[in-house]
N, C-alpha and C. Protein backbone atom coordinates (compact mmCIF):
# COMPACT_ATOMS: atom_id res chain seq x y z
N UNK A 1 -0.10 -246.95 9.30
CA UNK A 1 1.05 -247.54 9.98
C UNK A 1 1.13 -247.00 11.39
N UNK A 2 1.38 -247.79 12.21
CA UNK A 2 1.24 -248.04 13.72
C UNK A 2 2.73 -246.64 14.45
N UNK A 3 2.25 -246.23 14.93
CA UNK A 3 3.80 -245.19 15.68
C UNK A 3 4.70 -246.44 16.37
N UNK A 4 5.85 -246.27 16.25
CA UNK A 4 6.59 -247.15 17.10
C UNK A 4 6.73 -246.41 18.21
N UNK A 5 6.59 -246.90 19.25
CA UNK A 5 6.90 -246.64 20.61
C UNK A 5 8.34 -246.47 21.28
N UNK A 6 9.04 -244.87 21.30
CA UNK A 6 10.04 -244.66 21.92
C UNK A 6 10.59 -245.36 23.08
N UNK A 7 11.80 -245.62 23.20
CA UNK A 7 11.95 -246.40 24.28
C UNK A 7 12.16 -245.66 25.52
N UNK A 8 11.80 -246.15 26.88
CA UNK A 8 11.94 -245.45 27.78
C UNK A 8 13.00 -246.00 28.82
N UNK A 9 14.03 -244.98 28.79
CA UNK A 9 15.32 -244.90 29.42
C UNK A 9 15.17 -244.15 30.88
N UNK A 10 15.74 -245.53 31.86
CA UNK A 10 15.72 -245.01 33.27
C UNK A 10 16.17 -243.55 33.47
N UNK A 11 16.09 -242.60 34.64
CA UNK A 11 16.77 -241.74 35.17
C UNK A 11 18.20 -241.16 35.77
N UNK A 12 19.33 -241.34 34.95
CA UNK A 12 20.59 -241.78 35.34
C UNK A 12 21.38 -240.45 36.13
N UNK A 13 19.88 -239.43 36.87
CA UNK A 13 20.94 -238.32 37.72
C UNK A 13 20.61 -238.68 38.76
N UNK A 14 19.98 -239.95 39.99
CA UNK A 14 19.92 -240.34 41.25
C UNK A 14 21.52 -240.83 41.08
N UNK A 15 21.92 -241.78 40.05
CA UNK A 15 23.31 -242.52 40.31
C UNK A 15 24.18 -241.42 40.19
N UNK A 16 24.43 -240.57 39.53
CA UNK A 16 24.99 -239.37 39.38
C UNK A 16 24.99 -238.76 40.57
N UNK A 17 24.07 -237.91 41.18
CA UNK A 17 23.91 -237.54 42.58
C UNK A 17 24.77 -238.60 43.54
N UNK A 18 24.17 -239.95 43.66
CA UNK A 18 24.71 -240.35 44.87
C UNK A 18 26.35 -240.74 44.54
N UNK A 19 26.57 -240.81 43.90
CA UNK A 19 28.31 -240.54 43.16
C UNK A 19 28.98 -239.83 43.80
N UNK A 20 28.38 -238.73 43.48
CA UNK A 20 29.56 -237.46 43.73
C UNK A 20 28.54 -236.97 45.43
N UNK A 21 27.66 -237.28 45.91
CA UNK A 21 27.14 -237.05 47.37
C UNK A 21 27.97 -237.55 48.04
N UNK A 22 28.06 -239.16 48.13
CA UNK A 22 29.02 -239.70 49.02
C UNK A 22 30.09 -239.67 49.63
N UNK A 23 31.11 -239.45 48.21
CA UNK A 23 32.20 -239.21 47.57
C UNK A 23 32.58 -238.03 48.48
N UNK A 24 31.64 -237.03 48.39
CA UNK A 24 31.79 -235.68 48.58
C UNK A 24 31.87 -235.38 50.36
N UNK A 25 31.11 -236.17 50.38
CA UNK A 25 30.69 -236.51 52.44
C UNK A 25 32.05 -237.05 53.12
N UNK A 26 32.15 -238.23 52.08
CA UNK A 26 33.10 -238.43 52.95
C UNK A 26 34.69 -237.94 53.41
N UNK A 27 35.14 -236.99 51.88
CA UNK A 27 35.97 -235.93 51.31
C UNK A 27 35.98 -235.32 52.94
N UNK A 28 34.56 -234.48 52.84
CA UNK A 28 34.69 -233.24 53.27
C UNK A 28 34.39 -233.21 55.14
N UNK A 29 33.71 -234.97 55.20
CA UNK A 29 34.65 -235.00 56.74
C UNK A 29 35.99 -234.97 57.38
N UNK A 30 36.99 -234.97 55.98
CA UNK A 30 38.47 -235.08 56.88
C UNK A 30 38.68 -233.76 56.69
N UNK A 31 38.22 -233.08 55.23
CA UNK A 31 38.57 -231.77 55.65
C UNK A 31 37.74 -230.87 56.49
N UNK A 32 36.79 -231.28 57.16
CA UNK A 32 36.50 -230.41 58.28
C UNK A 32 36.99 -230.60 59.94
N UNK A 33 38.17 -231.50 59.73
CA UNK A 33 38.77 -232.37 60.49
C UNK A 33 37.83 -233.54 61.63
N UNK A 34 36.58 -233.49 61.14
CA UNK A 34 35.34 -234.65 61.70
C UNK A 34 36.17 -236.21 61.62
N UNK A 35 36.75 -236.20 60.66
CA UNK A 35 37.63 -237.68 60.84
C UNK A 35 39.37 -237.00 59.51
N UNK A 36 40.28 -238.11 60.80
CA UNK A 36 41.49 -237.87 60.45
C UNK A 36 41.70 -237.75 59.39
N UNK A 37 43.24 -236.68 58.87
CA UNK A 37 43.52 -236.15 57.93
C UNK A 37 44.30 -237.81 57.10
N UNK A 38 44.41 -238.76 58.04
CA UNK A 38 45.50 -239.64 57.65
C UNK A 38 44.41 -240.61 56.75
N UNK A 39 43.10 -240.56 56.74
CA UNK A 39 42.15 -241.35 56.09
C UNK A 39 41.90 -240.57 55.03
N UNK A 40 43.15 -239.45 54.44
CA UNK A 40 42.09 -239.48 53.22
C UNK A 40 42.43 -240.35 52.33
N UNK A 41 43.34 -240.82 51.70
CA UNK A 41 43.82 -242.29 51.21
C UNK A 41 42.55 -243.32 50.73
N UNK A 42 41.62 -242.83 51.85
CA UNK A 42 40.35 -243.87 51.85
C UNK A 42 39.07 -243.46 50.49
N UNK A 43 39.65 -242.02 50.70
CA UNK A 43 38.73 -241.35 49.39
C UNK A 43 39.10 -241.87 47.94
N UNK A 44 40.79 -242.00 47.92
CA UNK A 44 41.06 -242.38 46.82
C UNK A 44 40.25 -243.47 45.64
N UNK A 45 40.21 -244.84 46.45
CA UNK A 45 39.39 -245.88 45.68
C UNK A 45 37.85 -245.36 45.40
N UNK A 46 37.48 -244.48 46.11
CA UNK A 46 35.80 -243.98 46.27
C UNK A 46 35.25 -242.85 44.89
N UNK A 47 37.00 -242.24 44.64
CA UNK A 47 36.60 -241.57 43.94
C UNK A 47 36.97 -241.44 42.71
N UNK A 48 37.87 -242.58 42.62
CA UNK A 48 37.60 -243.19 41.00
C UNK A 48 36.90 -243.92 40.84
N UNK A 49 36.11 -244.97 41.76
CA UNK A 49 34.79 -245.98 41.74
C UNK A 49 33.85 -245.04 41.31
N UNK A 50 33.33 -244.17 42.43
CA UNK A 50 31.94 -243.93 42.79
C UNK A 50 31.84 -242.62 42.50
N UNK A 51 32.80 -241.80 42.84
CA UNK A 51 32.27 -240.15 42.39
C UNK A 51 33.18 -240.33 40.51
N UNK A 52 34.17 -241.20 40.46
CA UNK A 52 34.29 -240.83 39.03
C UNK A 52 33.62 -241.98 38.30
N UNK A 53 33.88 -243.33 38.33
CA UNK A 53 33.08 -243.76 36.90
C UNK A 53 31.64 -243.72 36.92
N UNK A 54 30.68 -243.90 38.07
CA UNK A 54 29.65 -243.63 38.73
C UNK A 54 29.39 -242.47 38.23
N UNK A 55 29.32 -241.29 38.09
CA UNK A 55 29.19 -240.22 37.46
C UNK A 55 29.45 -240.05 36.15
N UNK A 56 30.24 -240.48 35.79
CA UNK A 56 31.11 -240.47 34.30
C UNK A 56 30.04 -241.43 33.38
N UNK A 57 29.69 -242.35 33.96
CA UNK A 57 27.91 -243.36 33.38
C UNK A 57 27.01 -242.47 33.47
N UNK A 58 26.48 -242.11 34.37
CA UNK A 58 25.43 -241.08 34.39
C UNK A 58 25.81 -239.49 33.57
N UNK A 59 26.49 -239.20 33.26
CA UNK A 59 26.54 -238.63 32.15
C UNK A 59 26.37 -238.88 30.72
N UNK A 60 27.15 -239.92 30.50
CA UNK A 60 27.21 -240.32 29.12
C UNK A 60 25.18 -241.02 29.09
N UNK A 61 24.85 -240.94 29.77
CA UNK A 61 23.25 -241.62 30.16
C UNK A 61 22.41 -240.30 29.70
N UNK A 62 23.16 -239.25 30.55
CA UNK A 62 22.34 -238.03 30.38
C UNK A 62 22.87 -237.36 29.08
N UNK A 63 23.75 -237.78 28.38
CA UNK A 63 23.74 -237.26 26.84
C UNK A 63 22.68 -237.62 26.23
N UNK A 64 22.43 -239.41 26.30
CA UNK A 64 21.32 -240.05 25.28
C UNK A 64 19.89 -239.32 25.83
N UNK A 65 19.69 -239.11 26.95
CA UNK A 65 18.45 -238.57 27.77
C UNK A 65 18.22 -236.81 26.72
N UNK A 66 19.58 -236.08 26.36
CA UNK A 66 18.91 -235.12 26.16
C UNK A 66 19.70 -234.05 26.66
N UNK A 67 19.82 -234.19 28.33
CA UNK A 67 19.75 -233.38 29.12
C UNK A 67 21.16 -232.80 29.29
N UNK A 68 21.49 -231.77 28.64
CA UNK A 68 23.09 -230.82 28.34
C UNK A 68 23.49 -230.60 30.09
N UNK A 69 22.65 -230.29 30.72
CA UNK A 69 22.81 -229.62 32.18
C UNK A 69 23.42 -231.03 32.73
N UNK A 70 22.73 -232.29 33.09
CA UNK A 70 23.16 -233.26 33.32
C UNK A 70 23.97 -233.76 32.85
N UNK A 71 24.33 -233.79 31.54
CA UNK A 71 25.70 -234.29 30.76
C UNK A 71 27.14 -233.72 31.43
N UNK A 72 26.81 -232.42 31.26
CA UNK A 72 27.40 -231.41 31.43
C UNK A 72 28.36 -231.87 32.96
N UNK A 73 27.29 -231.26 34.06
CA UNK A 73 27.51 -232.04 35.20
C UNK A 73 28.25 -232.67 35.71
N UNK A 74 27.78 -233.98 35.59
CA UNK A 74 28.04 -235.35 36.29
C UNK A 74 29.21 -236.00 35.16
N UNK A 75 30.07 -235.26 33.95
CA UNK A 75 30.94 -235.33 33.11
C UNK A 75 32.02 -234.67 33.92
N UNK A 76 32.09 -233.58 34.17
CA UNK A 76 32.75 -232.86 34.78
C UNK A 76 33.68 -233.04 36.26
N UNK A 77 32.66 -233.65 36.86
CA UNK A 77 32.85 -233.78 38.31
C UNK A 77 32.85 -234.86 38.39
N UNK A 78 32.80 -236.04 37.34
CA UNK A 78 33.59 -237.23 37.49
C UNK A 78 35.33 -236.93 36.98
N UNK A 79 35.77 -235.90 36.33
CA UNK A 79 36.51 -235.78 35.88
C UNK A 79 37.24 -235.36 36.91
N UNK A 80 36.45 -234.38 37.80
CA UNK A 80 37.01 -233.92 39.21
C UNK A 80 37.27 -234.94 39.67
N UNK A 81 36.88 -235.57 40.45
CA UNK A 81 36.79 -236.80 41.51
C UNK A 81 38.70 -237.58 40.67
N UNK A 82 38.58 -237.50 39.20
CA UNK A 82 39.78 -238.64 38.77
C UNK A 82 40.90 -237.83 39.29
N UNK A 83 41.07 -236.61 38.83
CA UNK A 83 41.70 -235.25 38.93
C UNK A 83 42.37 -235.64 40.60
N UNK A 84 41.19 -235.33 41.34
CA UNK A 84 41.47 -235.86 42.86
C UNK A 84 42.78 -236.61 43.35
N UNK A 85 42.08 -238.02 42.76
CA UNK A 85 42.51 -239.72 43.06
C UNK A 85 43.66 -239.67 42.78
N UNK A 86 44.02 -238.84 41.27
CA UNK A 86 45.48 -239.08 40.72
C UNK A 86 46.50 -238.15 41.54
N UNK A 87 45.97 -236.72 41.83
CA UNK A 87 46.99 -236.06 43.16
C UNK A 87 47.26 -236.83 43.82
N UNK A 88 45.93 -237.77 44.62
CA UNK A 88 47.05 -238.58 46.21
C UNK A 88 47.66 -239.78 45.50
N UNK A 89 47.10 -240.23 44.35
CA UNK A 89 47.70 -241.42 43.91
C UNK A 89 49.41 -240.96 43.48
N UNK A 90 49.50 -240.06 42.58
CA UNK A 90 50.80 -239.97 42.15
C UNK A 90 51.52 -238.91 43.24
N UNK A 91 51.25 -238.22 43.78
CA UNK A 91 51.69 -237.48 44.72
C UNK A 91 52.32 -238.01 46.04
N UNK A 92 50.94 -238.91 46.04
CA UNK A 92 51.71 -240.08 47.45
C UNK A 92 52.92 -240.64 47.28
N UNK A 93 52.59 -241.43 45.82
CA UNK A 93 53.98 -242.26 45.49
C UNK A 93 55.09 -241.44 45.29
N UNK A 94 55.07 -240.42 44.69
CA UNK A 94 56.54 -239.44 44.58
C UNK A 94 56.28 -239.47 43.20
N UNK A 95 55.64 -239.95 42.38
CA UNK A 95 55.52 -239.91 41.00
C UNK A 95 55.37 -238.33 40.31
N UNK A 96 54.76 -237.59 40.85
CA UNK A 96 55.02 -236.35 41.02
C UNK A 96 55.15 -235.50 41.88
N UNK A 97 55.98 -234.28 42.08
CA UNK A 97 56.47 -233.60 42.74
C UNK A 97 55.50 -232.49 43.60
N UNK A 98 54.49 -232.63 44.35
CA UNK A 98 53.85 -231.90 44.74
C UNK A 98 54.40 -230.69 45.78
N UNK A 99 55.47 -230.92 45.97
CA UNK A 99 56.19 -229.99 47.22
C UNK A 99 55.86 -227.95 47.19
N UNK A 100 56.20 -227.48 46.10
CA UNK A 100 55.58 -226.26 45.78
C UNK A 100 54.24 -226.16 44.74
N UNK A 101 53.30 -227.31 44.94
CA UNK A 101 52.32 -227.11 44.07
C UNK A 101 50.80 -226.37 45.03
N UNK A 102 51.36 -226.19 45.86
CA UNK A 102 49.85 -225.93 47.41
C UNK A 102 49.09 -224.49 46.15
N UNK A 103 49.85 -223.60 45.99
CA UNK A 103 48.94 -222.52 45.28
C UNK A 103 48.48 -222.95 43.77
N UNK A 104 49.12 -224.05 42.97
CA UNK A 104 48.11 -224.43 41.62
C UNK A 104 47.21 -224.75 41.89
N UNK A 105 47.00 -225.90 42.93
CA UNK A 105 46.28 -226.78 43.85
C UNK A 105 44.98 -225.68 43.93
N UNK A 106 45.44 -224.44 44.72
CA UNK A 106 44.71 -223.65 45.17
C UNK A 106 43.76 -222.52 44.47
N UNK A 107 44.34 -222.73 43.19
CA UNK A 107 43.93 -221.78 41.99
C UNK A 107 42.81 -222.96 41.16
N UNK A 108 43.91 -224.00 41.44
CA UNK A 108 42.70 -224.89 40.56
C UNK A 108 41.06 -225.03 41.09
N UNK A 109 41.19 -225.27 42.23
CA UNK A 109 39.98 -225.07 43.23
C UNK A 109 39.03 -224.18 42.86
N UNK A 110 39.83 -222.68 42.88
CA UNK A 110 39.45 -221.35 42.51
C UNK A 110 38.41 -221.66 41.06
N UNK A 111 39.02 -222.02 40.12
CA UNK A 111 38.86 -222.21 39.13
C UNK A 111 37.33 -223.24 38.98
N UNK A 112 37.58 -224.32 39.91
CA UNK A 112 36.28 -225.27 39.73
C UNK A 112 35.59 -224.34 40.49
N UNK A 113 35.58 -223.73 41.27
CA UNK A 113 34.39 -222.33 41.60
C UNK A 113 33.86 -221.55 41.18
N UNK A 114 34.70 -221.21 40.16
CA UNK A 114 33.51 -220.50 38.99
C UNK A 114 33.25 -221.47 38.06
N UNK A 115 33.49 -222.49 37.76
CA UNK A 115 32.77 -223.40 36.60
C UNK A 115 31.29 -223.73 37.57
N UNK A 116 31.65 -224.26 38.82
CA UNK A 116 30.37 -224.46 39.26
C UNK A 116 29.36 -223.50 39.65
N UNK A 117 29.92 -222.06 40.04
CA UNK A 117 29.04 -221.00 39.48
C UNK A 117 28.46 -220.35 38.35
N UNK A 118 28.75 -221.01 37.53
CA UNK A 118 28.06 -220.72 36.16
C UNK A 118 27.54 -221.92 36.21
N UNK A 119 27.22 -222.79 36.54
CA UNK A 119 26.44 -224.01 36.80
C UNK A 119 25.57 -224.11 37.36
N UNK A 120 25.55 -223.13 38.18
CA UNK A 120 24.12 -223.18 39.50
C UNK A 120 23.59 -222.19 38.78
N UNK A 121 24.07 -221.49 37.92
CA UNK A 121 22.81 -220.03 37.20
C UNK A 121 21.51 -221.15 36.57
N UNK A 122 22.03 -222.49 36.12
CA UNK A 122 21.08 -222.83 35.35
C UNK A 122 20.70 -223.24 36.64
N UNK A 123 20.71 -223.88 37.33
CA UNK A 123 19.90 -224.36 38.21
C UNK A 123 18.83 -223.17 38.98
N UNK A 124 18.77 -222.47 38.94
CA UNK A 124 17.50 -221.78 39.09
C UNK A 124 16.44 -221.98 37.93
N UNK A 125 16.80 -223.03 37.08
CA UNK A 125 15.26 -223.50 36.16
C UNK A 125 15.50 -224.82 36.30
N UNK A 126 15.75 -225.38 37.47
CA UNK A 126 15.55 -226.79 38.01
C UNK A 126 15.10 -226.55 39.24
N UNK A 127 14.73 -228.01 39.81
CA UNK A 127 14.19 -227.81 41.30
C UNK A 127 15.00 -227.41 42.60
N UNK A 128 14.59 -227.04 43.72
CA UNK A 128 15.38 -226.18 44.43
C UNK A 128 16.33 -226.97 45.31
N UNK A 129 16.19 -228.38 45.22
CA UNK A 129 17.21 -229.40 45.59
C UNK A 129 18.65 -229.02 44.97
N UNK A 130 18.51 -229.13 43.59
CA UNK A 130 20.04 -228.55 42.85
C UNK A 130 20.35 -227.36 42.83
N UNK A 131 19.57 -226.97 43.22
CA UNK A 131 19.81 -225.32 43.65
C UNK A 131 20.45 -225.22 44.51
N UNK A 132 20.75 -225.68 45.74
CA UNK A 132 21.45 -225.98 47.18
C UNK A 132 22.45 -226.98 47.06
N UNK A 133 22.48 -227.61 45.96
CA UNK A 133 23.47 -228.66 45.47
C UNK A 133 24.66 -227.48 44.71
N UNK A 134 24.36 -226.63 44.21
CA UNK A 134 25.17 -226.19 43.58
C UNK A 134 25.49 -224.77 44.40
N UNK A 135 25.02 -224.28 45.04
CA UNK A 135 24.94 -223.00 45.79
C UNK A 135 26.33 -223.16 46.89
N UNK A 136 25.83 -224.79 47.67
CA UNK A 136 26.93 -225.07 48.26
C UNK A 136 28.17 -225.41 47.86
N UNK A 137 27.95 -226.16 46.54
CA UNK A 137 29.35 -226.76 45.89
C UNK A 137 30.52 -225.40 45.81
N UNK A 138 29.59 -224.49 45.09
CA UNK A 138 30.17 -223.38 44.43
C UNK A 138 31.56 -222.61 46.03
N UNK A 139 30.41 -222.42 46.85
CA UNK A 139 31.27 -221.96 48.27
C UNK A 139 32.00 -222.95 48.67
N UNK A 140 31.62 -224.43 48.55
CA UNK A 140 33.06 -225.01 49.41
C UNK A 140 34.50 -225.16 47.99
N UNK A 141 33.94 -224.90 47.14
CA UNK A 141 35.57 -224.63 46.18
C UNK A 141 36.07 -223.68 46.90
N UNK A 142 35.52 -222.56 46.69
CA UNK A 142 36.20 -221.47 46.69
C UNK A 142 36.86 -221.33 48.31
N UNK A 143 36.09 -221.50 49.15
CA UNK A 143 36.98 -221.80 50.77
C UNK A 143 37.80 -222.78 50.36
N UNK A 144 37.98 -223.75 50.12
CA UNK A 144 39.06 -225.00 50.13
C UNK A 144 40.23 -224.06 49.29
N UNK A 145 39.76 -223.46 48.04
CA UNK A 145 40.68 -223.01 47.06
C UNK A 145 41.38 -221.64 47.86
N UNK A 146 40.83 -220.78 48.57
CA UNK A 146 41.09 -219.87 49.38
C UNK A 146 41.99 -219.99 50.48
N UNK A 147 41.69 -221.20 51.18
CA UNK A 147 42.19 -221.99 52.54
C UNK A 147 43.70 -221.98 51.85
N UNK A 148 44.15 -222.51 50.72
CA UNK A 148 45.24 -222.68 50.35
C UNK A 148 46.42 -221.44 49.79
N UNK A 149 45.52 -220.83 49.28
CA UNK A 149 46.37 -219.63 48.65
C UNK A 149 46.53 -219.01 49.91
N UNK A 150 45.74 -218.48 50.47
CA UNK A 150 45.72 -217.80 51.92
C UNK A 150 46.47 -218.06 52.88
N UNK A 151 46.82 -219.71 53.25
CA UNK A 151 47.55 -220.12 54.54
C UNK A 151 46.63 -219.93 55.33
N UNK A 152 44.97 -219.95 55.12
CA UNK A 152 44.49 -219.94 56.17
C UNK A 152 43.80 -221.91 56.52
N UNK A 153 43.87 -222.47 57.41
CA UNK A 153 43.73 -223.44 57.79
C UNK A 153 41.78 -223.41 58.22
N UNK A 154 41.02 -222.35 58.65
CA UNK A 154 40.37 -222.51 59.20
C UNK A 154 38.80 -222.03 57.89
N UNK A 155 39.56 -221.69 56.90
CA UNK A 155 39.16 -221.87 55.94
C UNK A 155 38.36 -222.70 54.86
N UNK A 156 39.51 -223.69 55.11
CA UNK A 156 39.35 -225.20 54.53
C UNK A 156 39.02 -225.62 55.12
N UNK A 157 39.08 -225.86 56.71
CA UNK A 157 37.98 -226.03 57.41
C UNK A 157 36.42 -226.23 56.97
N UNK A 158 36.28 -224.69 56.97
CA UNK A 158 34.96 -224.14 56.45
C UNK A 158 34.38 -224.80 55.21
N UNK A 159 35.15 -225.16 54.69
CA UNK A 159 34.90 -225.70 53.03
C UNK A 159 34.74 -227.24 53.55
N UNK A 160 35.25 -227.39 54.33
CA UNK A 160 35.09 -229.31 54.66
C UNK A 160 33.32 -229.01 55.23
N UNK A 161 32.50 -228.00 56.13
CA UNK A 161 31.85 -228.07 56.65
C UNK A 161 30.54 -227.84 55.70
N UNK A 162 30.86 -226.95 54.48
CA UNK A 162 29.92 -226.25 53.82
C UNK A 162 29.99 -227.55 52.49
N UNK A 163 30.99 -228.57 52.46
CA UNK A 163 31.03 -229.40 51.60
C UNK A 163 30.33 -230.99 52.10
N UNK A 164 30.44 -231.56 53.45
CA UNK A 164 29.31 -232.01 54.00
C UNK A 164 28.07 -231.43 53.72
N UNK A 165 27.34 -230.35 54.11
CA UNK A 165 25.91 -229.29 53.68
C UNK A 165 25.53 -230.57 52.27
N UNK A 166 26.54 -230.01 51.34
CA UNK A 166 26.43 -229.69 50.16
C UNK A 166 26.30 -231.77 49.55
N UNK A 167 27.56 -232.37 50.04
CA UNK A 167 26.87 -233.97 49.85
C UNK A 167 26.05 -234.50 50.24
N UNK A 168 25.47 -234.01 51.21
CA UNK A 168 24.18 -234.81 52.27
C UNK A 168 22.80 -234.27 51.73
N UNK A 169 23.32 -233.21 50.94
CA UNK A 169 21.86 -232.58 50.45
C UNK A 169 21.85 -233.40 49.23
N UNK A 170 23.03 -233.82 47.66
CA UNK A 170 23.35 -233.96 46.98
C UNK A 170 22.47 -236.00 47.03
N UNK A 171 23.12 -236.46 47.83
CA UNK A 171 22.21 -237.32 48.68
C UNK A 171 20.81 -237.55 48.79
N UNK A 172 20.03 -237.19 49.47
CA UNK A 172 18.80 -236.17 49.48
C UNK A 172 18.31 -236.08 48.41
N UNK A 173 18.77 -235.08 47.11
CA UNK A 173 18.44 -235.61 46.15
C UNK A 173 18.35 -236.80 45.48
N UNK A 174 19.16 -237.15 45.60
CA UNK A 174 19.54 -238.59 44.99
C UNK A 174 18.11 -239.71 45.66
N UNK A 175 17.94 -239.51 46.86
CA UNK A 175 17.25 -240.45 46.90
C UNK A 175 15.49 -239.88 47.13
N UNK A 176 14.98 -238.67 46.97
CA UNK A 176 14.37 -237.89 46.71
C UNK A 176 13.68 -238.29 44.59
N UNK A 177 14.55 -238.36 44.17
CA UNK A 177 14.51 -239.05 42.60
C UNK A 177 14.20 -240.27 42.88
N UNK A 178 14.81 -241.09 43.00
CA UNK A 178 14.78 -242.28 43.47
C UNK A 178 13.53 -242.90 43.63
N UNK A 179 13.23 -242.66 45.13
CA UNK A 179 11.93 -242.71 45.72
C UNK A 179 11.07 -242.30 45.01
N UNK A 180 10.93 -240.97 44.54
CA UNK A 180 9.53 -240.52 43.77
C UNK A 180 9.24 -241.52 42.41
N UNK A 181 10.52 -241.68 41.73
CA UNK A 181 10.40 -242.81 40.35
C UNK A 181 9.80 -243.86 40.71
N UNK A 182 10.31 -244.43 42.07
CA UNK A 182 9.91 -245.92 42.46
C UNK A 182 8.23 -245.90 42.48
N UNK A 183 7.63 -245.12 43.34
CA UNK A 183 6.61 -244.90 43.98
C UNK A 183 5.26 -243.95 42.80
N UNK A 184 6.33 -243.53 41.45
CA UNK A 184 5.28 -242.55 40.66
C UNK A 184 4.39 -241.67 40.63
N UNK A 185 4.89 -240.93 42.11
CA UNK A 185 4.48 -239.69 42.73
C UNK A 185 5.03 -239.30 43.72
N UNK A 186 5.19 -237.81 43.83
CA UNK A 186 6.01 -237.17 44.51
C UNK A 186 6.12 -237.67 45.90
N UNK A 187 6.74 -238.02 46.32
CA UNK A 187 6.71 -238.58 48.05
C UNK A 187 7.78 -237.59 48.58
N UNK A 188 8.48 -237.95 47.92
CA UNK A 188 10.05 -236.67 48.84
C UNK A 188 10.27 -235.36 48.03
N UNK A 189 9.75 -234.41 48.68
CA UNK A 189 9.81 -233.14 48.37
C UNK A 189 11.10 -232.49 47.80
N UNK A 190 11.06 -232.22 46.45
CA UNK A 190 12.54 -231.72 45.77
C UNK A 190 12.80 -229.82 45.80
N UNK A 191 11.22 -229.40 45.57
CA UNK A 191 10.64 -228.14 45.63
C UNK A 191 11.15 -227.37 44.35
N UNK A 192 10.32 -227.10 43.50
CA UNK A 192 10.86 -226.11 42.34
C UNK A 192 11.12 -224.52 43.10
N UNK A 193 11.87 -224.38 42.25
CA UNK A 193 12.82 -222.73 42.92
C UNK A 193 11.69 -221.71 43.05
N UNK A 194 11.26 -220.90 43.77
CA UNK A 194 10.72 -220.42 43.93
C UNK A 194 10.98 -219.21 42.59
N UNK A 195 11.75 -218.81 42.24
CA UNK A 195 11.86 -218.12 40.78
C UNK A 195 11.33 -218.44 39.65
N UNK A 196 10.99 -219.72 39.65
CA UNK A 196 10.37 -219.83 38.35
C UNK A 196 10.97 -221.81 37.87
């Protein structure tokens, strides 16, 4: 009797990547004040589209694939991105009371900074693209989350600047996968970590 032939399921962490890259770029130009604070509103639709259900697919993709790190992931930080949308969404409207919330806000941040630092440990047994994907993520939480508890403004700044880094590379990957799948050999250099 003949083996049946497993089926072969596309790559669902380029859509994942460019999800939360974009998403993330365009975030972290207002907070590096590169474009007005009054456009972030604009992130809202982007990041329940594209950094959350866009991600939130490519996870549930990377369950059937196998891959816990990717599940893991692109589950998470679509969850972020909703997390986001619903602050300016209900916050804007008055639906909830954000007036003394700047330090939960700011803890919560805190908080996605070490989830994503225990996230980048694995990524030193992936290629050195997510390695810099997560290296940066990890620092612009913690400045954004810092910027707030602190009262320091120039902070969050910093986190808008190190969070650009961090989508444009995220990006990069994304189309780094992409390209190499299309083409069935390495064309865009991802680089395994030099650790191993």
């Amino acid at each position: 009797m003949a083996d049946e032939a497993k089926p072969v399921f596309a790559n669902p962490a380029p859509l994942g990547l460019a999800g939360f890259g974009l998403t993330t770029v365009i975030l972290s130009l207002v907070n590096a004040g590169l474009l007005p604070h009054g456009g972030e509103p604009v992130v809202l639709p982007l990041a329940f589209a594209f950094g959350g259900l866009a991600q939130m697919i490519a996870g549930i993709l990377e369950f059937r694939t196998g891959n816990t790190f990717g599940m893991t992931a692109f589950i998470s930080y679509a969850a972020f991105w909703w997390w986001f949308a619903f602050l300016l969404l209900l916050g804007g409207n008055h639906i909830l009371d954000l007036s003394q919330a700047g330090s939960t806000i700011g803890m919560a941040l805190m908080v996605w900074g070490v989830f994503t630092l225990y996230m980048w440990i694995s990524t030193f047994r992936l290629n050195k693209a997510l390695w810099w994907v997560f290296l940066t993520l990890w620092i612009t939480y913690f400045l954004l989350g810092l910027g707030i508890l602190l009262g320091m403004p120039i902070l969050s700044q910093s986190g808008g600047y190190i969070g650009l880094v961090c989508g444009t590379i995220a990006l990069y990957t994304s189309f780094g996968v992409v390209t190499n799948a299309t083409f069935g050999k390495p064309v865009i250099p991802l680089g395994p970590y030099s650790g191993g």
